[in-house]
Protein backbone atom coordinates (compact mmCIF):
# COMPACT_ATOMS: atom_id res chain seq x y z
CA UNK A 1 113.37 97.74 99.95
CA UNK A 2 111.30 96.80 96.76
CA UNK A 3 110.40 99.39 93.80
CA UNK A 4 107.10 99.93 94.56
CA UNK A 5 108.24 100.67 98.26
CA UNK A 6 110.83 103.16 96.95
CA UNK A 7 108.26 104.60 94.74
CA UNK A 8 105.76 105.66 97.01
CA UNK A 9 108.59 106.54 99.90
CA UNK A 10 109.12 109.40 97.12
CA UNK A 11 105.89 110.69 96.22
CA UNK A 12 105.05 110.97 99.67
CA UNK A 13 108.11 112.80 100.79
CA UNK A 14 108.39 114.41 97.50
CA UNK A 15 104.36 115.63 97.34
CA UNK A 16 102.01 114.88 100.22
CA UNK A 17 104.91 115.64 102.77
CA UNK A 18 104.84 112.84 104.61
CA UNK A 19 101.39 111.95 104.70
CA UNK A 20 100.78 108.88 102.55
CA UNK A 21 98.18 107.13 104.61
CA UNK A 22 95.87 107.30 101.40
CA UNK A 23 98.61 106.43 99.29
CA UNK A 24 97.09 103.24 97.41
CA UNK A 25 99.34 101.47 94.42
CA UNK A 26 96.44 101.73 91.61
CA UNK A 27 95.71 105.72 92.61
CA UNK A 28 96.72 107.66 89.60
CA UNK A 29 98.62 110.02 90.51
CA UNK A 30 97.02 113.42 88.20
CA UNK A 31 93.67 112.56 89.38
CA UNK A 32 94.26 112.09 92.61
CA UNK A 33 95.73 115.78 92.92
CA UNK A 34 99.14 113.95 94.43
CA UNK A 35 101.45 114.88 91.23
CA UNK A 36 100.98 117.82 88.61
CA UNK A 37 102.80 118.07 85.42
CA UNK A 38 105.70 119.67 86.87
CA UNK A 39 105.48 117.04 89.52
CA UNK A 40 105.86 114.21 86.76
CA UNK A 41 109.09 115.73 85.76
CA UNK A 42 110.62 115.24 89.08
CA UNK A 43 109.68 111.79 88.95
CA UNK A 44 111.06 111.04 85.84
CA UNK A 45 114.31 112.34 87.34
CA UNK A 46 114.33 110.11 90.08
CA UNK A 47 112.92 107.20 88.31
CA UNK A 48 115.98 107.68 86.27
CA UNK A 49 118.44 108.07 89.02
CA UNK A 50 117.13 105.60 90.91
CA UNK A 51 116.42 102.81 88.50
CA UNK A 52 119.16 103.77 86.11
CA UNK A 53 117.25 103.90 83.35
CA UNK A 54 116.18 106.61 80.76
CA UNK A 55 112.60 107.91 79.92
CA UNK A 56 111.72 109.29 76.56
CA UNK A 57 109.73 112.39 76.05
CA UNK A 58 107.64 109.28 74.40
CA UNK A 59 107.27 107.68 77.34
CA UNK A 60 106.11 110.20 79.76
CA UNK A 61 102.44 108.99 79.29
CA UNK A 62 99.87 108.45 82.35
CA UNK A 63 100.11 104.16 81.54
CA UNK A 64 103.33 104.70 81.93
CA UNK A 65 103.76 106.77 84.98
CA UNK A 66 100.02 107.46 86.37
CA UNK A 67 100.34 105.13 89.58
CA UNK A 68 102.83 102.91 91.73
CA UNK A 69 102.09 99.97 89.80
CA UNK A 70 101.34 102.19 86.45
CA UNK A 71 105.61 102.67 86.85
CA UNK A 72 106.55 99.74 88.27
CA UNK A 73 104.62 97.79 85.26
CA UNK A 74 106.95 100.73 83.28
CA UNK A 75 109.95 99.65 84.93
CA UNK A 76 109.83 95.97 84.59
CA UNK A 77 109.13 96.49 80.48
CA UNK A 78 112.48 99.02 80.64
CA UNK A 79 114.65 96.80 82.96
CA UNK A 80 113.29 93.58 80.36
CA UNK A 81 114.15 95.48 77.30
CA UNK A 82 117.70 96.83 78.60
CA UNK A 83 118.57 92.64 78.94
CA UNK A 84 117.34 91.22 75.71
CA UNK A 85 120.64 90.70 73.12
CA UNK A 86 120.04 92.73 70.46
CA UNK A 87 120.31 91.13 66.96
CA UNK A 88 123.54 91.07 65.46
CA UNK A 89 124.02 93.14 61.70
């Protein structure tokens, strides 16, 4: 199963219980009425389970986390970063 399939397997589970026949990968999320603030908190959690990756209170903004492709775009910068050798001191 791909990301952006696991992504929106949650959110509709998670938030329109089950109903994600709207569900498009562009629809943000907040003004769509699908996720709330609280909502985006649970999302973090299981990007961050799921993905095994970490989100900073800095990078809980709607580019990053507004739409399927909003977090998989996210994802692919975090799982990028997480590979590149830092610089030796």
């Amino acid at each position: 199963m791909n990301r952006k399939t696991q992504i929106k397997n949650f959110v509709v589970s998670t938030f329109l219980f089950g109903d994600g026949g709207q569900l498009k990968e562009d629809i943000s999320f907040l003004e769509g009425g699908i996720i709330d603030s609280t909502g985006i908190l649970e999302l973090v959690m299981f990007l961050e389970e799921t993905f095994n990756i970490k989100v900073s209170q800095e990078e809980m903004l709607p580019e990053n986390l507004d739409s399927i492709n909003n977090i998989d775009a996210f994802l692919t910068r975090k799982t990028t970063a997480a590979h590149v050798p830092q610089p030796a001191h």
